[in-house]
N, C-alpha and C. Protein backbone atom coordinates (compact mmCIF):
# COMPACT_ATOMS: atom_id res chain seq x y z
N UNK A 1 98.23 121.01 100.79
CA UNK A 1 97.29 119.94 100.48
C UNK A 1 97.42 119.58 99.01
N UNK A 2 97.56 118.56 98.54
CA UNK A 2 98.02 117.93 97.18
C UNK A 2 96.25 117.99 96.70
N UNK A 3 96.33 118.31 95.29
CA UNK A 3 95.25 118.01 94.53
C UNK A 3 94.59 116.27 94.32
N UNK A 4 93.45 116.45 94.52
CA UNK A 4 93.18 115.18 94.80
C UNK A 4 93.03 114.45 93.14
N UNK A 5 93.40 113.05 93.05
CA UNK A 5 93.66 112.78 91.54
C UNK A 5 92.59 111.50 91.41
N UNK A 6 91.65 111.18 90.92
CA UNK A 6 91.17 110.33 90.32
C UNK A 6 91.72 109.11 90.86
N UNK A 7 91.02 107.56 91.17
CA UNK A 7 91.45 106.68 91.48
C UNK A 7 91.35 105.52 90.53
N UNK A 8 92.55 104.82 90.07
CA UNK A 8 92.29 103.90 89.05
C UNK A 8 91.61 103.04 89.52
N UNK A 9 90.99 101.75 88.76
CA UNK A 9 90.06 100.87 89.25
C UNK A 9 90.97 99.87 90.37
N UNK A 10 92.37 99.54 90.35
CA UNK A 10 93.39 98.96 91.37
C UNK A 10 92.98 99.34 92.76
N UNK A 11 93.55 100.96 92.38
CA UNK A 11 93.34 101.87 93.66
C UNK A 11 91.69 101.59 94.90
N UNK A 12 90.98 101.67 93.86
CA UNK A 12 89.33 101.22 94.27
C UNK A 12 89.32 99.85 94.72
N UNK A 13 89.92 99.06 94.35
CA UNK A 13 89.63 97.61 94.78
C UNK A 13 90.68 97.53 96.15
N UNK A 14 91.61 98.15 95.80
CA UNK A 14 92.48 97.80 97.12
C UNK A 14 92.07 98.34 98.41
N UNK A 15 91.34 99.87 97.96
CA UNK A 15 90.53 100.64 99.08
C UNK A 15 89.44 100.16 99.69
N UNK A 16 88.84 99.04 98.70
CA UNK A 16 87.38 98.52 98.90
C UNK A 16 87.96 97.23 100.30
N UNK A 17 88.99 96.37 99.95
CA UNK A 17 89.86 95.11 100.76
C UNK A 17 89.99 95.85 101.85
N UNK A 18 90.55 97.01 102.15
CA UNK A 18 91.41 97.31 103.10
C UNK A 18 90.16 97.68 104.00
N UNK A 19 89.16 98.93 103.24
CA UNK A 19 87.76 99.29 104.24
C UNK A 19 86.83 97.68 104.96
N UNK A 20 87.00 96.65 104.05
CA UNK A 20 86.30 95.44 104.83
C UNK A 20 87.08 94.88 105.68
N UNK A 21 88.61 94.53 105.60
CA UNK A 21 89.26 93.80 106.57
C UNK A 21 90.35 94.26 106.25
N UNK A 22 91.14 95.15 106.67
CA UNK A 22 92.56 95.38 106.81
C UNK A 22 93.70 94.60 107.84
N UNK A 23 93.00 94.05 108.45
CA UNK A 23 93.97 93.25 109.01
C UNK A 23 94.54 91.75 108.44
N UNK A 24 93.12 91.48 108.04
CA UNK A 24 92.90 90.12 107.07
C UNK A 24 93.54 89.49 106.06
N UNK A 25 93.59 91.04 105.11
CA UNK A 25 93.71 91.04 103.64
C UNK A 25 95.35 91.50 103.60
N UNK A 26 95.91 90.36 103.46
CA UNK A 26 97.44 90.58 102.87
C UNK A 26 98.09 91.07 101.43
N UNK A 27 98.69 91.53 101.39
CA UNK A 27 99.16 91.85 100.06
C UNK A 27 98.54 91.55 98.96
N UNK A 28 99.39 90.02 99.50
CA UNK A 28 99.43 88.87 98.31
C UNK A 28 97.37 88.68 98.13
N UNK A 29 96.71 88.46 99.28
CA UNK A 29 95.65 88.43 99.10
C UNK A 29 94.85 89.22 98.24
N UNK A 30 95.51 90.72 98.74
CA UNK A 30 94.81 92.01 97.69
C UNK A 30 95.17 91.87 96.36
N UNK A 31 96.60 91.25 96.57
CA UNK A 31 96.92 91.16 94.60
C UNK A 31 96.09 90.10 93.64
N UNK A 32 95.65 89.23 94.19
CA UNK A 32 94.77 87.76 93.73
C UNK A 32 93.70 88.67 93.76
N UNK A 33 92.64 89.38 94.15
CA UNK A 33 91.68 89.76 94.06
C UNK A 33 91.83 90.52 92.73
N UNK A 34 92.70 91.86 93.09
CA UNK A 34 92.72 93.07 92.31
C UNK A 34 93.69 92.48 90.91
N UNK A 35 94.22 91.85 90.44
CA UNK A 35 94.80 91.55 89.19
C UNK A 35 96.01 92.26 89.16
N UNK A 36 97.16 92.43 89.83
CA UNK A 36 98.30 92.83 90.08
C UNK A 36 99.68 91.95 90.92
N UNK A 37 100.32 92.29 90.68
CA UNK A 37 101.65 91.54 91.84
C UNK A 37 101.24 92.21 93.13
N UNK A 38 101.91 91.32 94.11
CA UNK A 38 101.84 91.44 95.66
C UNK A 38 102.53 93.20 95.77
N UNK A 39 103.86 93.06 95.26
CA UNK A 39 104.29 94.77 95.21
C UNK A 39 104.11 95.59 94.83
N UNK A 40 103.08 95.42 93.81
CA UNK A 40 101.98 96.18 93.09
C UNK A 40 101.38 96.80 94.04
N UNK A 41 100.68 95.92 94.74
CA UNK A 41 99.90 96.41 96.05
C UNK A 41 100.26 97.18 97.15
N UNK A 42 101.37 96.63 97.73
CA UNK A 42 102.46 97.74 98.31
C UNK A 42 102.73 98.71 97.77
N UNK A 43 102.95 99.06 96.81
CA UNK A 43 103.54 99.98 96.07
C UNK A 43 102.11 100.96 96.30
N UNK A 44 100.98 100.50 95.64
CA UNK A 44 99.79 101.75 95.96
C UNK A 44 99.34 102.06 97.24
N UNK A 45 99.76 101.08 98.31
CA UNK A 45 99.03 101.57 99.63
C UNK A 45 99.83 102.78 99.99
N UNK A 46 101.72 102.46 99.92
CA UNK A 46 102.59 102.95 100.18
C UNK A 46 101.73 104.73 99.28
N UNK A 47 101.41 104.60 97.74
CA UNK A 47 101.50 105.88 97.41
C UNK A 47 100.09 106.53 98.06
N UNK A 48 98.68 105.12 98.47
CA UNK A 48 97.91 106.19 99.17
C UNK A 48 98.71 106.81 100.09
N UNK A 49 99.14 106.43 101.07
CA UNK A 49 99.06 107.01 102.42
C UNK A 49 99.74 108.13 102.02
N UNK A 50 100.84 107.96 101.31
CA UNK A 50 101.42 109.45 100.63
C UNK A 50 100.63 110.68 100.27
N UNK A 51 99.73 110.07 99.41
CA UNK A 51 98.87 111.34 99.06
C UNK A 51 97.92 112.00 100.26
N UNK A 52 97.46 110.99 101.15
CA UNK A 52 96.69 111.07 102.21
C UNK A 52 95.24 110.81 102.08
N UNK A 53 95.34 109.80 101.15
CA UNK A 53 93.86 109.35 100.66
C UNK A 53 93.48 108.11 102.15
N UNK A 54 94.61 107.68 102.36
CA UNK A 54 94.81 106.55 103.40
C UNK A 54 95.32 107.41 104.70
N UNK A 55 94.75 107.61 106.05
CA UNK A 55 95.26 108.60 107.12
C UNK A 55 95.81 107.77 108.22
N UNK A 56 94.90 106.28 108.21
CA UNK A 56 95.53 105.46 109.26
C UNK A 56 94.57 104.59 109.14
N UNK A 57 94.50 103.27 109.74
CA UNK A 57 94.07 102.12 110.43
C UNK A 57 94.06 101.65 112.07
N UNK A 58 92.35 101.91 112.02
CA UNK A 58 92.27 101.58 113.60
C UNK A 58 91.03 100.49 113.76
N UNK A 59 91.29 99.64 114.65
CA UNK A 59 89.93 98.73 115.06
C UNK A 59 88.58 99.08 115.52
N UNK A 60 87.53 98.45 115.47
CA UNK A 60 86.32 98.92 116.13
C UNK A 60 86.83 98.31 117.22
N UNK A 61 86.50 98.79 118.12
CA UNK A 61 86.41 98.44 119.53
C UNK A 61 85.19 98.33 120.51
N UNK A 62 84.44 97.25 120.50
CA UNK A 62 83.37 97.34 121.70
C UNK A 62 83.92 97.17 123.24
N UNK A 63 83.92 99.12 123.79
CA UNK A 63 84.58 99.45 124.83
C UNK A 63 83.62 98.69 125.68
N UNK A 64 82.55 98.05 126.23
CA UNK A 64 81.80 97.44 127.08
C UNK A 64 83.05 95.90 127.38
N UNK A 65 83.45 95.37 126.46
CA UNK A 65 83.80 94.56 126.99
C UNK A 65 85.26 94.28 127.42
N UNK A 66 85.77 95.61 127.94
CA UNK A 66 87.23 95.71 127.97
C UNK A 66 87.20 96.65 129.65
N UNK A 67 86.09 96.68 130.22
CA UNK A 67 85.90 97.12 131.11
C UNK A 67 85.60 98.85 131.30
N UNK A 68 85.38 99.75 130.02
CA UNK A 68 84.92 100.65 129.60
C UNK A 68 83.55 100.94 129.49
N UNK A 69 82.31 100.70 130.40
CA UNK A 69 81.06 100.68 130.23
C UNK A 69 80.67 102.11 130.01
N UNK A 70 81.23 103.16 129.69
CA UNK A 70 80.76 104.60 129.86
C UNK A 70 81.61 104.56 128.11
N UNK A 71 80.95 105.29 126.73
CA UNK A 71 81.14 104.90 125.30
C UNK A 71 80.66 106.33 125.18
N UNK A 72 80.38 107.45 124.93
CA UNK A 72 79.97 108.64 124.19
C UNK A 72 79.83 109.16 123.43
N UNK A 73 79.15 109.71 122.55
CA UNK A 73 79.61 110.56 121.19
C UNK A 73 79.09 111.99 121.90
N UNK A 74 80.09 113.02 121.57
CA UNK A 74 79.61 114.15 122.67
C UNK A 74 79.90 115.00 121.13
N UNK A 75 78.43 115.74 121.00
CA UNK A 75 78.55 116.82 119.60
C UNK A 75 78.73 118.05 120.73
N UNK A 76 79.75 119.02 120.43
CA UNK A 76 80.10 120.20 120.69
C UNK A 76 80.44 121.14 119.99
N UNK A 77 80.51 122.65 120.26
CA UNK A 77 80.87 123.78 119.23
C UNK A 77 82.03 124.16 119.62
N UNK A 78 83.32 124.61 118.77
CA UNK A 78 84.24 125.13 119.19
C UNK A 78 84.53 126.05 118.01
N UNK A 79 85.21 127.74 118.37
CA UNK A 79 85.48 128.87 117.47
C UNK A 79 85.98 128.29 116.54
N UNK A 80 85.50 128.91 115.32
CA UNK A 80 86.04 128.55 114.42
C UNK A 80 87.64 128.67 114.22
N UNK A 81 88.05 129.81 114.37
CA UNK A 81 89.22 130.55 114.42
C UNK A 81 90.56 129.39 115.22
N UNK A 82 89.72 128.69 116.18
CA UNK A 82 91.16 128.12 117.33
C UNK A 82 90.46 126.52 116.52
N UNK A 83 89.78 125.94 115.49
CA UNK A 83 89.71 124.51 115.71
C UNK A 83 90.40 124.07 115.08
N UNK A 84 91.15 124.56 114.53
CA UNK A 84 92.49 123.35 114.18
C UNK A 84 93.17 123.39 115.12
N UNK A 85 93.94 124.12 116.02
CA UNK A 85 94.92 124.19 117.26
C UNK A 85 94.30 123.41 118.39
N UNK A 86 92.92 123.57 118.58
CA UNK A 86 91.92 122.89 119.08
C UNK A 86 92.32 121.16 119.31
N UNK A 87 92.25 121.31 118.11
CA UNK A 87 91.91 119.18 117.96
C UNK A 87 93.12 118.66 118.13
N UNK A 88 94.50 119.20 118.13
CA UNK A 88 95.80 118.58 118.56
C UNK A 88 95.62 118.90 119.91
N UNK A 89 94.82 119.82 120.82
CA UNK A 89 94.96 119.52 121.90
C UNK A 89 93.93 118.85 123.07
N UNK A 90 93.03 118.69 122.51
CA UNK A 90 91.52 117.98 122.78
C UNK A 90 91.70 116.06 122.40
N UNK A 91 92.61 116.04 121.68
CA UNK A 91 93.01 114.34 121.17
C UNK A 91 94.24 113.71 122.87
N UNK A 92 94.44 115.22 123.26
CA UNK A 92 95.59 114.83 124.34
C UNK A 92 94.22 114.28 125.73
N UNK A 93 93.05 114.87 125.42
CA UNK A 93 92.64 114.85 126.68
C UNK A 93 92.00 113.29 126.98
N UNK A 94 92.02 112.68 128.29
CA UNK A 94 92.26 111.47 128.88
C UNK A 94 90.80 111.32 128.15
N UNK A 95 90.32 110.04 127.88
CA UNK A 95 89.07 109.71 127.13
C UNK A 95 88.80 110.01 126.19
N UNK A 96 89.50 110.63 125.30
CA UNK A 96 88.78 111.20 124.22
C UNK A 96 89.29 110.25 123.47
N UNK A 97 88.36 109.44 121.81
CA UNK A 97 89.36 108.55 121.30
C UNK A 97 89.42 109.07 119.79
N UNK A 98 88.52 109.78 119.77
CA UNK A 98 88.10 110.58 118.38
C UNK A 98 87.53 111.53 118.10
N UNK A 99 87.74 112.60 117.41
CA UNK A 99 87.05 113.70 117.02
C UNK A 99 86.55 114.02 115.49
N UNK A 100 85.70 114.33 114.55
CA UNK A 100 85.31 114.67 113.56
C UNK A 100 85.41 115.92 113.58
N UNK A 101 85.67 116.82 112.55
CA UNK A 101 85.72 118.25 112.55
C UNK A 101 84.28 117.80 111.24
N UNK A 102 83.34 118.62 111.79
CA UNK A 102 82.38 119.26 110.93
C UNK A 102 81.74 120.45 110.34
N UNK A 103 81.55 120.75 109.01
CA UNK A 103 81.91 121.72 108.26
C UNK A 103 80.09 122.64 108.48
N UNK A 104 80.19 123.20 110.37
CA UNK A 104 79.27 123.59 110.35
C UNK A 104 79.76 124.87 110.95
N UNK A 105 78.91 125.83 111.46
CA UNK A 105 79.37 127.19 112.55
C UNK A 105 79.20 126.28 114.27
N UNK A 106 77.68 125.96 114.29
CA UNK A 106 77.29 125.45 115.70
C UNK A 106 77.29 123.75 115.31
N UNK A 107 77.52 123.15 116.54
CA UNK A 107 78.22 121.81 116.72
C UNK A 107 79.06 120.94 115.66
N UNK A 108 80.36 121.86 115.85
CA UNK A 108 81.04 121.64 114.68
C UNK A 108 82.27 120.30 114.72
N UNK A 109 81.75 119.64 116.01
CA UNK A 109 82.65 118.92 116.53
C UNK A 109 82.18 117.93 117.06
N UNK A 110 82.37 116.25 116.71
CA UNK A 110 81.73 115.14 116.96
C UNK A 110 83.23 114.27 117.81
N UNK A 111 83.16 114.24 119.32
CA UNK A 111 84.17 113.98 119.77
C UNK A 111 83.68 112.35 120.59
N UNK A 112 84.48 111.38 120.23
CA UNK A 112 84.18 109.80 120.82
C UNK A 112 84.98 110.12 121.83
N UNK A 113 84.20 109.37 122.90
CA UNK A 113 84.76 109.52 124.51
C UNK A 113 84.10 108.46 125.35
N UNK A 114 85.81 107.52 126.17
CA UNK A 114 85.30 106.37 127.09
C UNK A 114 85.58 106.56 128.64
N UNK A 115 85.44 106.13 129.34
CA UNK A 115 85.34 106.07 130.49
C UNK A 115 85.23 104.56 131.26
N UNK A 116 85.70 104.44 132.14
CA UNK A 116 85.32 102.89 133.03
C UNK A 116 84.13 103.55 133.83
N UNK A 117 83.99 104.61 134.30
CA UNK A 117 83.21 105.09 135.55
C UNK A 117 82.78 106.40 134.93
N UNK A 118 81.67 106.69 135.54
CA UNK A 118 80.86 107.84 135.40
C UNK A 118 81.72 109.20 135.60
N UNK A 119 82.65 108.79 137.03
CA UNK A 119 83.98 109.84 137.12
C UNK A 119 84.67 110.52 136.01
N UNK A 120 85.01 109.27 135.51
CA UNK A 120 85.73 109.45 134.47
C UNK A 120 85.61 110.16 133.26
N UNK A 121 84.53 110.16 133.27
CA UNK A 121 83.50 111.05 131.77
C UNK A 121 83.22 112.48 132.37
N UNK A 122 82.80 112.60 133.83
CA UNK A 122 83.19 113.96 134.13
C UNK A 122 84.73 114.34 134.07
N UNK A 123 85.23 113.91 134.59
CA UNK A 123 86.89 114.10 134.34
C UNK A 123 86.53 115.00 132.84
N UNK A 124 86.75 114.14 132.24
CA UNK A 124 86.91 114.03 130.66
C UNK A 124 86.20 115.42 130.48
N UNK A 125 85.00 115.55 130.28
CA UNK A 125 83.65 116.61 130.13
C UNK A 125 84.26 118.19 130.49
N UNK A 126 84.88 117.81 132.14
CA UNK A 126 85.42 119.27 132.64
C UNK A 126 86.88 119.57 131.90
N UNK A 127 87.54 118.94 131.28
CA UNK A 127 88.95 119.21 130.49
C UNK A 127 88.48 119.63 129.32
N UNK A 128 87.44 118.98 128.33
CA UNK A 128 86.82 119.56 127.86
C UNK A 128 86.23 121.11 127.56
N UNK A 129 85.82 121.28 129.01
CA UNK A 129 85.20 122.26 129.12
C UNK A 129 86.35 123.58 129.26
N UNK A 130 87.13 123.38 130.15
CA UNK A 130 88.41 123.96 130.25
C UNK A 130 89.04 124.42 129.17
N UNK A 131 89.40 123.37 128.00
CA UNK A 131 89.71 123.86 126.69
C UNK A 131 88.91 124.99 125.92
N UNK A 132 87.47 125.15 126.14
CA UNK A 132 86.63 126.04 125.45
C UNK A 132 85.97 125.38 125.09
N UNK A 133 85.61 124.11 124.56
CA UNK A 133 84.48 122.99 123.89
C UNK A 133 83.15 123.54 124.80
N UNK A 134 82.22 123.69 123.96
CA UNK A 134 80.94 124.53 124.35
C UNK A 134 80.43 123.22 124.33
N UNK A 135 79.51 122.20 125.04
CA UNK A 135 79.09 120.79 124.69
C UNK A 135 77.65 120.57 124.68
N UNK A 136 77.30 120.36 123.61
CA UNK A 136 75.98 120.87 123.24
C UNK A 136 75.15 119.50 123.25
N UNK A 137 75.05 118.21 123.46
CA UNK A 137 74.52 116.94 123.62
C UNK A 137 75.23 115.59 123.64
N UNK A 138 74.89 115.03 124.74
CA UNK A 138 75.83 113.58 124.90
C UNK A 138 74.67 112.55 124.76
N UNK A 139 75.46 111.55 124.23
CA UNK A 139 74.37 110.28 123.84
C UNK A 139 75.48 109.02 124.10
N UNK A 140 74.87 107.90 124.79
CA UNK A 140 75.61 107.17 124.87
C UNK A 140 74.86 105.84 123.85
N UNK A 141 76.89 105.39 123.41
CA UNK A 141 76.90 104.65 122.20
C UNK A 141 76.57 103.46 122.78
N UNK A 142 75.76 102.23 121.78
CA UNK A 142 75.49 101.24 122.20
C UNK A 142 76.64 100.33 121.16
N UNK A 143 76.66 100.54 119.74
CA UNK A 143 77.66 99.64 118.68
C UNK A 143 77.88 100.55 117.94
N UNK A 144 79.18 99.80 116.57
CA UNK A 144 79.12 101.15 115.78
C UNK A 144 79.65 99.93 114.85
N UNK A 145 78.98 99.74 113.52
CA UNK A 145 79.33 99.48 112.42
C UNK A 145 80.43 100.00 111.29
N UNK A 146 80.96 99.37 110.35
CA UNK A 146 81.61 100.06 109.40
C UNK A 146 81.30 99.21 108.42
N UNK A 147 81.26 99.92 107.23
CA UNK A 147 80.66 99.33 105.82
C UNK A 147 82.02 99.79 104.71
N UNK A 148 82.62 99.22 103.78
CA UNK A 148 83.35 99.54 102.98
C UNK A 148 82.72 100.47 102.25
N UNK A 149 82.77 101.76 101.68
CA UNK A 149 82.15 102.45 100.61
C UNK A 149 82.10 102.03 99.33
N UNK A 150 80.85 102.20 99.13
CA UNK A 150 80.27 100.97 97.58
C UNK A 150 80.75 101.55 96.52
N UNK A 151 81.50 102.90 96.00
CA UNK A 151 82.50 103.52 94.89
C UNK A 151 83.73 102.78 94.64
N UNK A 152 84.54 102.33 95.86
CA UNK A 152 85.55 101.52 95.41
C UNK A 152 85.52 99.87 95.46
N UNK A 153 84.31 100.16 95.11
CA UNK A 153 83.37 98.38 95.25
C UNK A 153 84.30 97.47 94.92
N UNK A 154 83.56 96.25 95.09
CA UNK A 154 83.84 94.70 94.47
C UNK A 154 83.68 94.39 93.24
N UNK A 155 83.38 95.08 92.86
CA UNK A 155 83.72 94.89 90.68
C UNK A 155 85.18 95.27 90.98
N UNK A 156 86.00 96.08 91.85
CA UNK A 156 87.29 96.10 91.32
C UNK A 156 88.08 95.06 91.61
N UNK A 157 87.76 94.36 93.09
CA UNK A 157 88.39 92.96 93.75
C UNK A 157 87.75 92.24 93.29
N UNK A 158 87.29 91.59 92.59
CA UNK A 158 87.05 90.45 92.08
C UNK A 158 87.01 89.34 92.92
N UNK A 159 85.67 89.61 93.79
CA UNK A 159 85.85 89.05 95.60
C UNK A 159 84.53 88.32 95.08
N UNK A 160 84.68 86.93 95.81
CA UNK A 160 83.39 86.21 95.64
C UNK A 160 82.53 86.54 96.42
N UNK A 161 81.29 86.63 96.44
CA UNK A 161 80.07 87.51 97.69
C UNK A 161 79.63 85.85 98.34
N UNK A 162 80.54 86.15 99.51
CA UNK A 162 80.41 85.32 100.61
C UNK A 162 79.08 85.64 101.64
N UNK A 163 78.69 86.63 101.55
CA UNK A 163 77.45 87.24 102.99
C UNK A 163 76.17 87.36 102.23
């Protein structure tokens, strides 16, 4: 694991673009904001993801309207000892779309899980269970927001406040 290094104010503005609209915000777009060349910008996403400040890019998805009416957040406990070996093999299981590892002893594990049918979430639940996941409360999701984090704010993009 690389020591984590301080983020210049670039770094912050480009992180701030990418957390509001990454699909949106082009290069060239991030460079007009942030005060740099277009390869400027490339150049730092390229060195986040390197460092692993950047892990990936994925969409919100409202599973209701894709024919997925069954959405979950299922908090569960799993040994401490097996949860890293754990989560490469719990990401394989059919429904699952996400997991959080949390830095607890009991429900140390926040796992997103879809389904078309009620079946399907048992499916899911008993593979689960099979693995060792102890499953300690299911709640079903109605939406899920995302907010850019206000540290690598808009003082660094130099973004006009449109909202």
């Amino acid at each position: 694991m690389m020591v984590s290094k301080e983020l210049d104010n670039v770094d912050k503005g480009i992180l701030y673009l990418l957390q509001k609209d990454a699909r949106g915000n082009t290069t060239e777009d991030m460079a007009e904001k942030v005060g740099v060349s277009s390869s400027t910008v490339a150049n730092r996403i390229n060195r986040l993801e390197e460092r692993g400040v950047i892990i990936d890019y994925h969409p919100i998805i409202k599973y209701s309207e894709t024919g997925l009416g069954h959405h979950l957040l299922v908090t569960a406990t799993v040994p401490l000892q097996n949860r890293e070996k754990m989560m490469d093999d719990l990401m394989e299981v059919s429904g699952v779309v996400s997991i959080r590892e949390l830095l607890t002893n009991n429900e140390n594990l926040s796992l997103e899980v879809v389904g078309r049918t009620s079946e399907d979430i048992e499916d899911t639940l008993e593979a689960l269970d099979s693995l060792g996941v102890d499953i300690e409360r299911m709640e079903m999701m109605k939406q899920e927001r995302a907010n850019p984090y206000n540290h690598f704010g808009k003082e660094f993009a130099n973004e006009e406040d449109t909202g």
